[in-house]
C-alpha atoms as a PDB file:
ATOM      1  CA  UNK A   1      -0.458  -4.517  12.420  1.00  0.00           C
ATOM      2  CA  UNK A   2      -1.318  -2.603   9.172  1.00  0.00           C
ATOM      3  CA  UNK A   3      -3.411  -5.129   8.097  1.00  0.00           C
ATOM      4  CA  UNK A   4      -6.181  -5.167  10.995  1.00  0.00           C
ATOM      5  CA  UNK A   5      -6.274  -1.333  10.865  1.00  0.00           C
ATOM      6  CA  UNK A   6      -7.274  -2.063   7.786  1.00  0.00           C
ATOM      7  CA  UNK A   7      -9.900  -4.238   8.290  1.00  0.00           C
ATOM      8  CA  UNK A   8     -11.262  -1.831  11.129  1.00  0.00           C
ATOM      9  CA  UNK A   9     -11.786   1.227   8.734  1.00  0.00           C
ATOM     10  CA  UNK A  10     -13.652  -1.389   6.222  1.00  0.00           C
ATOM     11  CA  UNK A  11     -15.632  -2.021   8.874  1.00  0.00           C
ATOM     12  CA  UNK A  12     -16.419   2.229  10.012  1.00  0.00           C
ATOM     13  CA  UNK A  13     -16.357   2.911   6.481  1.00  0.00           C
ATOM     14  CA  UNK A  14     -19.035  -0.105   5.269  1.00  0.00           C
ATOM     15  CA  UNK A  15     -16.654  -1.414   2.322  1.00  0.00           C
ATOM     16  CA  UNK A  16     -15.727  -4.775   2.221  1.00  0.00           C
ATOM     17  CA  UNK A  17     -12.159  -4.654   0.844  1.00  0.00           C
ATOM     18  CA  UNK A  18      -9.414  -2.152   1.419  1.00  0.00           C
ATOM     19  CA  UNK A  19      -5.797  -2.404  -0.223  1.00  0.00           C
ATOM     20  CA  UNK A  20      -2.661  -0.177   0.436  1.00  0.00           C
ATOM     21  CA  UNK A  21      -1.060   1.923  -2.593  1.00  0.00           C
ATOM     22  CA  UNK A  22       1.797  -0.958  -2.191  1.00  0.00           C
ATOM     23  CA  UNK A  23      -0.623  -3.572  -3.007  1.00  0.00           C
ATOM     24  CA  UNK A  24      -2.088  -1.485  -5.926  1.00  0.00           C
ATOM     25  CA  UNK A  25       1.181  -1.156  -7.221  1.00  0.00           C
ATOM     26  CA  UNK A  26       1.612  -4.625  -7.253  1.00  0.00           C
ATOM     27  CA  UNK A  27      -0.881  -5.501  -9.731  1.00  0.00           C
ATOM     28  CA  UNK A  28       0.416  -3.872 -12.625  1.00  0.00           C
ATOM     29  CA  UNK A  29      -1.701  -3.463 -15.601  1.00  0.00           C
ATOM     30  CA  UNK A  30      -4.920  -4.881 -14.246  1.00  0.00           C
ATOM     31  CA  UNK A  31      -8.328  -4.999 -15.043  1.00  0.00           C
ATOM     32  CA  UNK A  32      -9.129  -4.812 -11.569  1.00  0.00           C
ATOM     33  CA  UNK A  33     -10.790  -1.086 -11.119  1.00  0.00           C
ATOM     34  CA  UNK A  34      -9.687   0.660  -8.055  1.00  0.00           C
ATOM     35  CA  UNK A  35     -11.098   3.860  -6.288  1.00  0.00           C
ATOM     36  CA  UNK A  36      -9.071   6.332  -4.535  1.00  0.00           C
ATOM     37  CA  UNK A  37     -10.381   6.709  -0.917  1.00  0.00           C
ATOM     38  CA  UNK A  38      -7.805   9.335   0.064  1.00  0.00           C
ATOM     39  CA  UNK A  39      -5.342   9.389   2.603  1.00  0.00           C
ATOM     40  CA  UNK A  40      -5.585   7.636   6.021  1.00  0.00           C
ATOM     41  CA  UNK A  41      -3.930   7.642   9.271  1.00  0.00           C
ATOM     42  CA  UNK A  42      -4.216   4.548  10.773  1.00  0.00           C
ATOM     43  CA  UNK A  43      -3.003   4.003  14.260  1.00  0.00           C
ATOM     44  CA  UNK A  44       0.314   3.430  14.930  1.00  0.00           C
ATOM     45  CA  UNK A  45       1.674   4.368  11.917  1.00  0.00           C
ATOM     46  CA  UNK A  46       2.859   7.763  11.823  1.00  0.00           C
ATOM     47  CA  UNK A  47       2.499   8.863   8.048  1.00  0.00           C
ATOM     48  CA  UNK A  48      -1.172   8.555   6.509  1.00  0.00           C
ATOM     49  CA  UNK A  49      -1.738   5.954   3.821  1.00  0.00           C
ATOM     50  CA  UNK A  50      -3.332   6.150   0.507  1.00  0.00           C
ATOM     51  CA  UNK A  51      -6.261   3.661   0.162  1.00  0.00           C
ATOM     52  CA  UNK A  52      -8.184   2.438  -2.411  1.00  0.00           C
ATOM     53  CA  UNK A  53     -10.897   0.024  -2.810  1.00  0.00           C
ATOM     54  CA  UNK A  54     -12.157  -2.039  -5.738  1.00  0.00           C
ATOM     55  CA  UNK A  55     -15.292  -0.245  -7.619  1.00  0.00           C
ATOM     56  CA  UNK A  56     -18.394  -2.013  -7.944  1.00  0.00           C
ATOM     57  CA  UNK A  57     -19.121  -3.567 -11.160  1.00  0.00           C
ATOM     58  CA  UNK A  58     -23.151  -3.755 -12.621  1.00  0.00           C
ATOM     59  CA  UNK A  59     -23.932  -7.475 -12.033  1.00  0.00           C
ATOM     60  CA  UNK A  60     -24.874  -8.639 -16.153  1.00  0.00           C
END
């Protein structure tokens, strides 16, 4: 499942939120701020994936 190989690399990469350029795509113009984490293989799937995660915002 895509998903928990997902969730695994949040876990070896210490993020706490990972979403697939499908998802990204999905939110259309959004204020939401992602980063670019590069591509990924995750297991099982044979192409890697481009990742991103949301970027921190200073608290106010």
């Amino acid at each position: 499942n895509e998903t928990a190989r997902m969730e695994a690399l949040c876990k070896s990469l210490n993020i706490n939120l990972i979403v697939s350029q499908t998802f990204r795509e999905g939110l259309g113009s959004s204020e939401h701020r992602l980063v670019h984490l590069g591509q990924h293989r995750l297991r099982g799937l044979r192409e890697p994936k481009s990742l991103y995660t949301i970027a921190e915002v200073p608290a106010p």
